[in-house]
Protein backbone atom coordinates (compact mmCIF):
# COMPACT_ATOMS: atom_id res chain seq x y z
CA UNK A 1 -14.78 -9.65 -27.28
CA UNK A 2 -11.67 -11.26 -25.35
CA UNK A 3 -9.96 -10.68 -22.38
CA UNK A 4 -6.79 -9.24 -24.22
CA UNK A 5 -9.46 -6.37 -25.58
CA UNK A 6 -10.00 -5.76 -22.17
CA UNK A 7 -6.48 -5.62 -20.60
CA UNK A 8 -6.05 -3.36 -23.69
CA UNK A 9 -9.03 -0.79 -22.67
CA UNK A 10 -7.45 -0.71 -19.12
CA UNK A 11 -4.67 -0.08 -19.75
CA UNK A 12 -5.28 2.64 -22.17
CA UNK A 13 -7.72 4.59 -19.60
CA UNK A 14 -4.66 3.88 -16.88
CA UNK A 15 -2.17 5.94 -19.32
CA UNK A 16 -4.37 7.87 -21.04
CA UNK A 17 -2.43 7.54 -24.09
CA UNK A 18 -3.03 4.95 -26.99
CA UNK A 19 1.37 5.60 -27.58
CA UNK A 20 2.19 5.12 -24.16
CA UNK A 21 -0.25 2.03 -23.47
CA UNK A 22 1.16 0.69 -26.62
CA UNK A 23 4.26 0.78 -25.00
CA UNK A 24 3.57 -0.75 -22.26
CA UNK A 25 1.75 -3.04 -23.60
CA UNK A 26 4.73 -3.87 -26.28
CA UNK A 27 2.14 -3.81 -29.27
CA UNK A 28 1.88 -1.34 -32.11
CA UNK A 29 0.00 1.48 -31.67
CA UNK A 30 -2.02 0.99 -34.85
CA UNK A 31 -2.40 -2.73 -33.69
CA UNK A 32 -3.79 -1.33 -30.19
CA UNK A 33 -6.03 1.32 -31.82
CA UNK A 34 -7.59 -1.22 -34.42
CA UNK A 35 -8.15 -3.65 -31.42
CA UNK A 36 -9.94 -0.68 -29.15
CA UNK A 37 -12.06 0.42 -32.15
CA UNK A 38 -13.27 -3.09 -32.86
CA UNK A 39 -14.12 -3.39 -28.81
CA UNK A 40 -16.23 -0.39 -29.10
CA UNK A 41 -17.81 -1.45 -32.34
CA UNK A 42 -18.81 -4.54 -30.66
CA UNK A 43 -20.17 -2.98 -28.22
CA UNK A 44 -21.87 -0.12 -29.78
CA UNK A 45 -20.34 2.77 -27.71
CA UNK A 46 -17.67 5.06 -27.64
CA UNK A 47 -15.29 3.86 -24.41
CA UNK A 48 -12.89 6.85 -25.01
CA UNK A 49 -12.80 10.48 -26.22
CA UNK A 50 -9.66 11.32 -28.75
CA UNK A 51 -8.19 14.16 -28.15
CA UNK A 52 -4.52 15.55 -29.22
CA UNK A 53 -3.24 15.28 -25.66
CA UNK A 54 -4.20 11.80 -25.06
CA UNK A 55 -7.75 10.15 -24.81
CA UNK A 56 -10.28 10.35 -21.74
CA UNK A 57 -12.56 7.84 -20.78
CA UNK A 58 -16.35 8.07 -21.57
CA UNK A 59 -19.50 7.74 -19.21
CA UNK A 60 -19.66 4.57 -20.54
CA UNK A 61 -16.08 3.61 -20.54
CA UNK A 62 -16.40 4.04 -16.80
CA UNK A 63 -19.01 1.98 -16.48
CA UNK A 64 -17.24 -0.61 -18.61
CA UNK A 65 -13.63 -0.30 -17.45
CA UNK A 66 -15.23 -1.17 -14.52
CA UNK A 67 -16.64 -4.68 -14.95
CA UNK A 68 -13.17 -5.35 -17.10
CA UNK A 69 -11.35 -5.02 -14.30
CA UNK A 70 -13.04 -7.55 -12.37
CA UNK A 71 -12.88 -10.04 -15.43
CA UNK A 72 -9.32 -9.46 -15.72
CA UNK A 73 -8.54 -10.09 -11.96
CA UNK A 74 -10.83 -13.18 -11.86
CA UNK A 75 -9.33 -14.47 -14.97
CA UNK A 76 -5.44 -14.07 -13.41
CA UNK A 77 -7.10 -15.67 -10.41
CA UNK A 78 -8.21 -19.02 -12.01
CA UNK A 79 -4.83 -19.21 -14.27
CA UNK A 80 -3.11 -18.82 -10.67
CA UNK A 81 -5.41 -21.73 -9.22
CA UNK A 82 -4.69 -23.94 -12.16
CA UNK A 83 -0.95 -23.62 -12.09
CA UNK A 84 -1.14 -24.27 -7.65
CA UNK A 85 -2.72 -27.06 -8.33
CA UNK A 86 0.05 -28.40 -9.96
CA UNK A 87 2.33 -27.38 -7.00
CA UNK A 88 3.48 -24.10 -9.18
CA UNK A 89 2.61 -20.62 -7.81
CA UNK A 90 1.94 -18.54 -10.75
CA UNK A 91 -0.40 -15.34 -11.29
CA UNK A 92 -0.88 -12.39 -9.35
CA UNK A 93 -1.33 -10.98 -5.72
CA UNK A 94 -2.73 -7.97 -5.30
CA UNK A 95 -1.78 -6.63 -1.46
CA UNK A 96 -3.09 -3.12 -0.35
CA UNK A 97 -0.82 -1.81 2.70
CA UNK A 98 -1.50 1.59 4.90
CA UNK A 99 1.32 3.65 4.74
CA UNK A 100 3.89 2.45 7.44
CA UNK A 101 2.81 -0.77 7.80
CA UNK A 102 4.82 -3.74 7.61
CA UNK A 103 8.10 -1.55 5.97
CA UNK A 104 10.55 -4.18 7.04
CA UNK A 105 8.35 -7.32 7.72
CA UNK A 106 6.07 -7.09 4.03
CA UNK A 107 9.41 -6.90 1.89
CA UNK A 108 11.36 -9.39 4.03
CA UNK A 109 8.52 -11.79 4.03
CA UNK A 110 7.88 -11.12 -0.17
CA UNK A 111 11.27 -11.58 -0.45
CA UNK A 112 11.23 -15.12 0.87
CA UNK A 113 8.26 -15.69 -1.24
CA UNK A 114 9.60 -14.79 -4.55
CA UNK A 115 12.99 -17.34 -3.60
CA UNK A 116 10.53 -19.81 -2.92
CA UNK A 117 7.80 -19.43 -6.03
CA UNK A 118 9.39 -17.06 -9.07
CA UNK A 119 7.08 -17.12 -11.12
CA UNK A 120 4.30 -15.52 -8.81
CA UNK A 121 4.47 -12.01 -8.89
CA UNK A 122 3.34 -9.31 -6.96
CA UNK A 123 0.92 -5.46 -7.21
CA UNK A 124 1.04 -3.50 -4.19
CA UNK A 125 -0.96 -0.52 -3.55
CA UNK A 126 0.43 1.60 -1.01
CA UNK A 127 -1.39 3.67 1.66
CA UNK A 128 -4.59 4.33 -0.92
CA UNK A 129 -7.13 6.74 -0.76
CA UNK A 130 -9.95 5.54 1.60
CA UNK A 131 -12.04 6.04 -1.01
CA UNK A 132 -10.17 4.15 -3.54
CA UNK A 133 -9.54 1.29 -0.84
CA UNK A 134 -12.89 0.71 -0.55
CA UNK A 135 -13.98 0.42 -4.54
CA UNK A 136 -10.92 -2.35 -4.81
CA UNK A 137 -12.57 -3.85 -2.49
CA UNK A 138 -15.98 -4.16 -3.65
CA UNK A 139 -14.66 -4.53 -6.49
CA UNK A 140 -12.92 -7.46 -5.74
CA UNK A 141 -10.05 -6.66 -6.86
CA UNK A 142 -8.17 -7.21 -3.90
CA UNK A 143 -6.49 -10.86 -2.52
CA UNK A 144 -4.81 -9.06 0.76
CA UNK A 145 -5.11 -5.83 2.87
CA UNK A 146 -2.42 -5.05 5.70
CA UNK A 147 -3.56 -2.73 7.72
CA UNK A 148 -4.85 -1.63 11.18
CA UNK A 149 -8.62 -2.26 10.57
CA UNK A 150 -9.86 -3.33 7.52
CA UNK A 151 -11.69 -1.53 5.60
CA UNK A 152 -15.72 -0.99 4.73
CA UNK A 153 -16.58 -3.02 2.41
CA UNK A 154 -14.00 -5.72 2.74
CA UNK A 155 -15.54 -9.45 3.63
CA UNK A 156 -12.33 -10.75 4.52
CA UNK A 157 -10.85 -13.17 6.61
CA UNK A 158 -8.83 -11.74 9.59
CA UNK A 159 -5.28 -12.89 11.03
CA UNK A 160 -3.93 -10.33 13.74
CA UNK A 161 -0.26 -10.81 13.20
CA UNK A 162 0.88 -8.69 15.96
CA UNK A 163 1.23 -5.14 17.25
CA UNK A 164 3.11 -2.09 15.68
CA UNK A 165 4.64 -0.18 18.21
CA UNK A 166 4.31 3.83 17.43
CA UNK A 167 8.06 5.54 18.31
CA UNK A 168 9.13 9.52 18.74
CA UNK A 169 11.35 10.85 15.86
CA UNK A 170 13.82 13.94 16.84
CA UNK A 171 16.50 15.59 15.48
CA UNK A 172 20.23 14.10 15.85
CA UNK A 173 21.06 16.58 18.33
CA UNK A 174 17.77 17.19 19.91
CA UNK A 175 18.86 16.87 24.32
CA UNK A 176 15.59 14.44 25.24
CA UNK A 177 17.55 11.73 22.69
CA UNK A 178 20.42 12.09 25.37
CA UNK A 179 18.43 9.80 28.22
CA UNK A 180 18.02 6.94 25.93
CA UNK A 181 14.92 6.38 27.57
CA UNK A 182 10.95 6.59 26.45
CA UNK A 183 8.95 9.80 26.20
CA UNK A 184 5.89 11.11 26.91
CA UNK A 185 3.66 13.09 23.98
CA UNK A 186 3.69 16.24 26.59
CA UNK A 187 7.48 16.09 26.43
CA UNK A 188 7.15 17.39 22.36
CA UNK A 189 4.33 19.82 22.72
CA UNK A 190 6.61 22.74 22.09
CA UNK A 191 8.26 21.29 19.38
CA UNK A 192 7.24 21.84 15.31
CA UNK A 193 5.98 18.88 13.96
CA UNK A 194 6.24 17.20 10.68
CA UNK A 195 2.93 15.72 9.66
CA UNK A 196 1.83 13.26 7.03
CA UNK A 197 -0.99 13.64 3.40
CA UNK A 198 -4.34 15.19 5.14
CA UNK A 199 -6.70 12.79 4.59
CA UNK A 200 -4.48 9.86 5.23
CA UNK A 201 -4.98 7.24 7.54
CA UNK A 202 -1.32 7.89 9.69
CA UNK A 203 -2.07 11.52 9.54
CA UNK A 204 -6.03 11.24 11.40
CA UNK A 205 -4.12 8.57 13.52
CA UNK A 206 -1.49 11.19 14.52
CA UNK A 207 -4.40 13.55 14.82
CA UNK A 208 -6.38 11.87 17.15
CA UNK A 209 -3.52 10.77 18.85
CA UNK A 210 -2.74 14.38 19.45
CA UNK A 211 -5.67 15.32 20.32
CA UNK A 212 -5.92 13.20 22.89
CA UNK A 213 -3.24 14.39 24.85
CA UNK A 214 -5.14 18.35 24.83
CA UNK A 215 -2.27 20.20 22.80
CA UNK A 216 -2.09 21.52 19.33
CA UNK A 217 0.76 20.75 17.34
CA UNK A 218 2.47 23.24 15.71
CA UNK A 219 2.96 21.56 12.29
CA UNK A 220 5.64 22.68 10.31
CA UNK A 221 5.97 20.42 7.45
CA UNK A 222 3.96 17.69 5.81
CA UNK A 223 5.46 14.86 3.93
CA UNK A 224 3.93 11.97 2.25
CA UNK A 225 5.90 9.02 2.76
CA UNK A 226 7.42 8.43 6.53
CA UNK A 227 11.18 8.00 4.89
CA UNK A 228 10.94 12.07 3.87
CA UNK A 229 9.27 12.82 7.13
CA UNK A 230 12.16 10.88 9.09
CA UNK A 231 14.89 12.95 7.38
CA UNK A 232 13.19 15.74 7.25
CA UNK A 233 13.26 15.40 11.48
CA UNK A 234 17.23 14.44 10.92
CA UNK A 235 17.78 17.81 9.43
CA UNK A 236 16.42 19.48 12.55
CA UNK A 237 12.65 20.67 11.31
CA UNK A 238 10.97 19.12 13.93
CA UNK A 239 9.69 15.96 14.97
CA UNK A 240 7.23 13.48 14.34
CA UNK A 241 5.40 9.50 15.39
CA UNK A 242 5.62 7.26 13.10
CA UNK A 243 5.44 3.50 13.32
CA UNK A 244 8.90 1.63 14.81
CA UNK A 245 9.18 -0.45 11.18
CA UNK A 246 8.49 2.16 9.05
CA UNK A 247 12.10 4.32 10.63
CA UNK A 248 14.69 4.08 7.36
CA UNK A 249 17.59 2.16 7.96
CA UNK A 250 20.85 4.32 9.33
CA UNK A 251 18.16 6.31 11.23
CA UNK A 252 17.22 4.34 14.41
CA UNK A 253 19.37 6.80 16.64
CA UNK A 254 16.22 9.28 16.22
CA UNK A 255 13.78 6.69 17.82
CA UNK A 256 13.20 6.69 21.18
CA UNK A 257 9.45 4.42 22.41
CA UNK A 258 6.74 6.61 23.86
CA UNK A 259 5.24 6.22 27.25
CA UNK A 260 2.56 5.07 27.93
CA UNK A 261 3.44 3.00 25.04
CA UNK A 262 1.07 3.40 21.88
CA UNK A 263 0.40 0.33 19.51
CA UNK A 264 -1.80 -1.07 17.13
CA UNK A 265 -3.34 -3.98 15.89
CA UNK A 266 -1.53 -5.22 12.68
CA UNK A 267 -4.22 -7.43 10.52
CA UNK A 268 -4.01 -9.22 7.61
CA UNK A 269 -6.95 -9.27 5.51
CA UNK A 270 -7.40 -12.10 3.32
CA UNK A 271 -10.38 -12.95 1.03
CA UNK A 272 -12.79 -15.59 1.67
CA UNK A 273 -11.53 -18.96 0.29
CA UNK A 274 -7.68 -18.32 0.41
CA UNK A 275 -5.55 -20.10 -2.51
CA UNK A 276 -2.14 -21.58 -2.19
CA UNK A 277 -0.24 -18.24 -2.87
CA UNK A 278 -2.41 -16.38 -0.31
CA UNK A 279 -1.48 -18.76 2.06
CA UNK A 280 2.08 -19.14 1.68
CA UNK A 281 2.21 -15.21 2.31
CA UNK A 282 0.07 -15.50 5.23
CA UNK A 283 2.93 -18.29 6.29
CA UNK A 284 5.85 -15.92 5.53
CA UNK A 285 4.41 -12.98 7.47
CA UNK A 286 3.21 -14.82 10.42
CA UNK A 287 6.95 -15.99 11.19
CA UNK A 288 8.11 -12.18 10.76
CA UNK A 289 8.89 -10.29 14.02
CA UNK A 290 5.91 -7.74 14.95
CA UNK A 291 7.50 -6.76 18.63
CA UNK A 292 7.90 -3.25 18.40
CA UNK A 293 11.52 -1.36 19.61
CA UNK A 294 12.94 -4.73 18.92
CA UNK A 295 12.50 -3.99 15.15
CA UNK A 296 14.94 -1.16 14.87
CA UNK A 297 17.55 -3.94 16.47
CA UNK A 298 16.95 -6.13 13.34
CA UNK A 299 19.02 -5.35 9.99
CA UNK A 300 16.91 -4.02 7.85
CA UNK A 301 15.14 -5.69 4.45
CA UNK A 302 18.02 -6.04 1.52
């Protein structure tokens, strides 16, 4: 067995297509097949199920695919800490970020990153299942997490970088934009409200945010990414909160602060033991501006 056998497995279970991993992987399917039967051979169990639509992954496959990753991850890792060594940031990060967070500091600061060290490249998982947050990270799989509060599971090292102020999205022509000034949750409690996934973290944020002020929202529309919700409150369906960064450039107009003002904690997890290309993000989004309104001032991310 090698480590290409297992990048191979992976990424056959992540397609769930011999043809389309084969693709990906630029390799012949026959080439990828004969490599995945050998793997099993060697092991003595079937990892997938053929099947004309694709293939499916086996009890044991699971169990396998599981360990492979880890290999995989820790074999990238040590290839990265060779080449830093050296003074050359190679490899792969692996960053998990709850939806909203960061949406004009994490590019602008990855952007300075990849000017500085090209060859280091970059996965991001974006606003992940709880559930799924937590296996990457006792898995290991994870280098970073930006997010409010890190979660179970996750032994890593914590840098607050700031505070993410929460702003009020309404419609162009909506009259409590007219003042300019902040607003007050009681101020929108007639209004419809666009809400976000059920069962993400924004959406129990906005819920218990809500629910706090002794109202129920009458929820008209629920989007997935903050981008649709925000033009989905420019076309007049209702309104919504959504962190200050996360507001789409050409679409400040529609913020307006709340009052009292409502922020949060933005961390930074990083594992134990930090390498060179951990630390030069760490670098980049410490010097990024975290100070709320004054975001929607700032140009945003080319």
């Amino acid at each position: 067995m090698n480590l290409r056998q297992y990048e191979y497995a992976l990424a056959v279970a992540e397609e769930g297509s011999m043809t389309a991993a084969a693709e990906r992987l630029r390799v012949t399917q026959p080439s990828l097949s004969q490599q995945i039967g050998t793997l099993e051979k060697h092991l003595g169990v079937r990892l997938f199920t053929r099947n004309p639509s694709g293939v499916t992954v086996t009890v044991a496959g699971r169990a396998f695919l599981a360990e492979a990753e880890i290999a995989t991850t820790a074999s990238r890792r040590a290839f990265a800490a060779a080449r830093a060594a050296d003074g050359d940031l190679a490899g792969e990060l692996i960053i998990a970020v709850h939806m909203g967070l960061g949406a004009r500091q994490l590019p602008r600061a990855l952007g300075q990153l990849r000017h500085r060290h090209p060859k280091l490249q970059v996965t991001l998982y974006e606003e992940p299942d709880p559930a799924d947050m937590e296996r990457l990270a006792r898995q290991g799989t994870l280098d970073m997490v930006l997010t409010h509060r890190v979660p179970t599971g996750c032994t890593f090292d914590i840098h607050v970088l700031g505070e993410e102020a929460y702003v009020a999205v309404l419609p162009e022509e909506h009259p409590l934009l007219a003042n300019g000034g902040a607003l007050r949750l009681d101020d929108l409690a007639s209004e419809g409200w666009i809400r976000f996934r059920r069962g993400s973290l924004l959406d129990d944020y906005l819920a218990h945010l809500l629910a706090d002020t002794g109202f129920s929202p009458h929820t008209v529309a629920r989007a997935s990414q903050i981008s649709t919700a925000v033009r989905l409150v420019a076309q007049g369906l209702g309104v919504t909160v959504a962190p200050a960064s996360a507001i789409p450039e050409g679409f400040e107009k529609l913020a307006r602060p709340l009052l009292p003002s409502l922020a949060e904690p933005v961390a930074l997890g990083v594992r134990n033991h930090m390498g060179p290309a951990e630390a030069a993000v760490l670098d980049h989004l410490e010097g990024q501006n975290w100070c709320g309104m004054d975001l929607l001032a700032q140009p945003a991310p080319v």
